[in-house]
Protein backbone atom coordinates (compact mmCIF):
# COMPACT_ATOMS: atom_id res chain seq x y z
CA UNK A 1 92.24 -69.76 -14.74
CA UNK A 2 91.55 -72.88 -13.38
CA UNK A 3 88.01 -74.11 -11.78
CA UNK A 4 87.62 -76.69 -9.72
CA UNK A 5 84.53 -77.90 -8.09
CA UNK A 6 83.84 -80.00 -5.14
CA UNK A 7 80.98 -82.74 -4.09
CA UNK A 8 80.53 -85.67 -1.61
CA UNK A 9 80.44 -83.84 1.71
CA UNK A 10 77.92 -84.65 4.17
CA UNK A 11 76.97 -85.42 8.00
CA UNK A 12 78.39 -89.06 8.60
CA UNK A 13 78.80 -90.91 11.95
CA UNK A 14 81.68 -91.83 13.69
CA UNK A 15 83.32 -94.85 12.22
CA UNK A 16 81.92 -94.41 8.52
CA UNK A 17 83.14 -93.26 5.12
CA UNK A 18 82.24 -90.19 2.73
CA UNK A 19 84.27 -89.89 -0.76
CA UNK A 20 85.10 -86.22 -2.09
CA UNK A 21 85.44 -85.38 -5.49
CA UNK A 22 87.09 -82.72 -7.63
CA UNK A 23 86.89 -81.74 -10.72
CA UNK A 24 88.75 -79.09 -12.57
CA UNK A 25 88.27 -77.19 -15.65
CA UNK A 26 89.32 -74.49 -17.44
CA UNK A 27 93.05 -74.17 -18.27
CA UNK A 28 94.55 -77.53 -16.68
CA UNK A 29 97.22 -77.56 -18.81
CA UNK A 30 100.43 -77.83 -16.15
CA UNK A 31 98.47 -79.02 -13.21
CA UNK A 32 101.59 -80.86 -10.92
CA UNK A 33 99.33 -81.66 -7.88
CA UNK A 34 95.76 -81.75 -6.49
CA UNK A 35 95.03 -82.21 -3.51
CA UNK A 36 92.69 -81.84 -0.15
CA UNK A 37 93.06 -79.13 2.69
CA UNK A 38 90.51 -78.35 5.64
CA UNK A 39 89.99 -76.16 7.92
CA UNK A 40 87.75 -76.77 10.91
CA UNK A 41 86.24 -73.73 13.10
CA UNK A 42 88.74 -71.32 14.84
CA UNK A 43 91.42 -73.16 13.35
CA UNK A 44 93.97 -72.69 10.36
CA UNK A 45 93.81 -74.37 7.11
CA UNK A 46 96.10 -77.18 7.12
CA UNK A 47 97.23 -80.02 4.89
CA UNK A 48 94.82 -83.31 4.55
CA UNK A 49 96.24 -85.34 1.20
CA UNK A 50 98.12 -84.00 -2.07
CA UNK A 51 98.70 -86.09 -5.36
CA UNK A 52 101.14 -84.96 -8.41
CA UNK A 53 100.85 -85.97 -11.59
CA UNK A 54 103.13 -88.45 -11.58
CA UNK A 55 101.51 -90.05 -8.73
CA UNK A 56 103.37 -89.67 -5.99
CA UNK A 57 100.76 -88.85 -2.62
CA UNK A 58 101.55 -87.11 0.48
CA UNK A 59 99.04 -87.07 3.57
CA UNK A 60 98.94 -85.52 6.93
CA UNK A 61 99.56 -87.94 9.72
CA UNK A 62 96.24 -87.78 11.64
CA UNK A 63 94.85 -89.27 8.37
CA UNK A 64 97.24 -92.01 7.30
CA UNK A 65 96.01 -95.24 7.28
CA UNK A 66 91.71 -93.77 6.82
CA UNK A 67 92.14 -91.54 3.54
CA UNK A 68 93.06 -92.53 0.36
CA UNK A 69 93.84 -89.65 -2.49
CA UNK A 70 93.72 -90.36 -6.38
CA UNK A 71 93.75 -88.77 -9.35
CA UNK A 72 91.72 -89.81 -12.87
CA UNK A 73 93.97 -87.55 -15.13
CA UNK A 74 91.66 -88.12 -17.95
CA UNK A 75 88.93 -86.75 -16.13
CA UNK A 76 90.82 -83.89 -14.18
CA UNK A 77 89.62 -85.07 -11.17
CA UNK A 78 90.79 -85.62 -7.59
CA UNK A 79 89.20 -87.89 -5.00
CA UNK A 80 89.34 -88.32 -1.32
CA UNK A 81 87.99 -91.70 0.06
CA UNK A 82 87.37 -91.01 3.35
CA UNK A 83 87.34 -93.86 6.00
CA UNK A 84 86.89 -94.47 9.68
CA UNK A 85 85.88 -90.93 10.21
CA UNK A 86 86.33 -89.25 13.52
CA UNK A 87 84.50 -86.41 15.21
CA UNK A 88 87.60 -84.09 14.31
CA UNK A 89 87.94 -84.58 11.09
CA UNK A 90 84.64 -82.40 10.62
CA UNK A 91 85.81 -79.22 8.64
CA UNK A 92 85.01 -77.42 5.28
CA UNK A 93 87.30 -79.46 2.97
CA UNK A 94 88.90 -77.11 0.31
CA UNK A 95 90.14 -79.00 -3.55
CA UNK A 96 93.22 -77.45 -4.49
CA UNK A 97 95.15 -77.02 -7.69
CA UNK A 98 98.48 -76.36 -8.14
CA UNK A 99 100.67 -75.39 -11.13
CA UNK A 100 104.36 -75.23 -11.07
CA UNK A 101 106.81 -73.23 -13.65
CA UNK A 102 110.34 -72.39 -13.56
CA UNK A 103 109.54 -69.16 -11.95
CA UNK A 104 106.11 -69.45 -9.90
CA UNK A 105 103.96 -71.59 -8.05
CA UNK A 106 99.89 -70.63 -8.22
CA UNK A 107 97.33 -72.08 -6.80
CA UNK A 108 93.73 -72.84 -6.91
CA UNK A 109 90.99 -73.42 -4.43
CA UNK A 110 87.28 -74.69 -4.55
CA UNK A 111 84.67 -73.34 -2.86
CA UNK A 112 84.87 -75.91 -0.10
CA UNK A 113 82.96 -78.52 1.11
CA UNK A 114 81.25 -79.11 4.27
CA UNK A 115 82.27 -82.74 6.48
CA UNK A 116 80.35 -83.16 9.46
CA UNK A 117 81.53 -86.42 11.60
CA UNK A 118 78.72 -86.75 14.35
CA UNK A 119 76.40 -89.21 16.44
């Protein structure tokens, strides 16, 4: 099993910046990607930012250009720098681990964090 465990959320204003972190523990061996997913009320989960191992990143298009992903392998942990936040990027934010093998893909989720962008 693999945990992984979220901080940084917060209420920010418009226009500002928040960093997210993740850290996972547990067994990490095989980890291929990390990355960020949110889901805001009354909508579905989607895609924010994902980061393999061998550092290639991927991000959704209504965040290119404001969020920046990276990965400290020898810490385990993901980050999510956050900038020039807009009102609808408020969501729970959800860290998520993925491990690949020749036969299966599994993932892992965090408990989520809470963004609120707001005057």
């Amino acid at each position: 099993q693999v945990q992984l465990v979220e901080s940084g959320g917060g209420l920010v204003q418009p226009g500002g910046s928040l960093r997210l972190s993740c850290a996972a523990s547990g067994s990490i061996a095989g980890i291929y990607a990390m990355g960020w997913y949110r889901q805001a009320p009354g909508k579905q989960r989607e895609l924010v930012a994902t980061a393999t191992s061998g550092g290639i990143s991927n991000y959704a298009d209504s965040v290119k250009g404001r969020f920046t992903i990276s990965r400290d392998n020898a810490k385990n942990t993901a980050y999510l720098q956050m900038n020039s936040l807009k009102d609808e990027d408020t969501a729970v934010y959800y860290c998520n681990a993925q491990r690949r093998t020749i036969l299966t893909t599994t993932n892992y989720w965090g408990q989520g964090t809470q963004v609120t962008v707001s005057s």
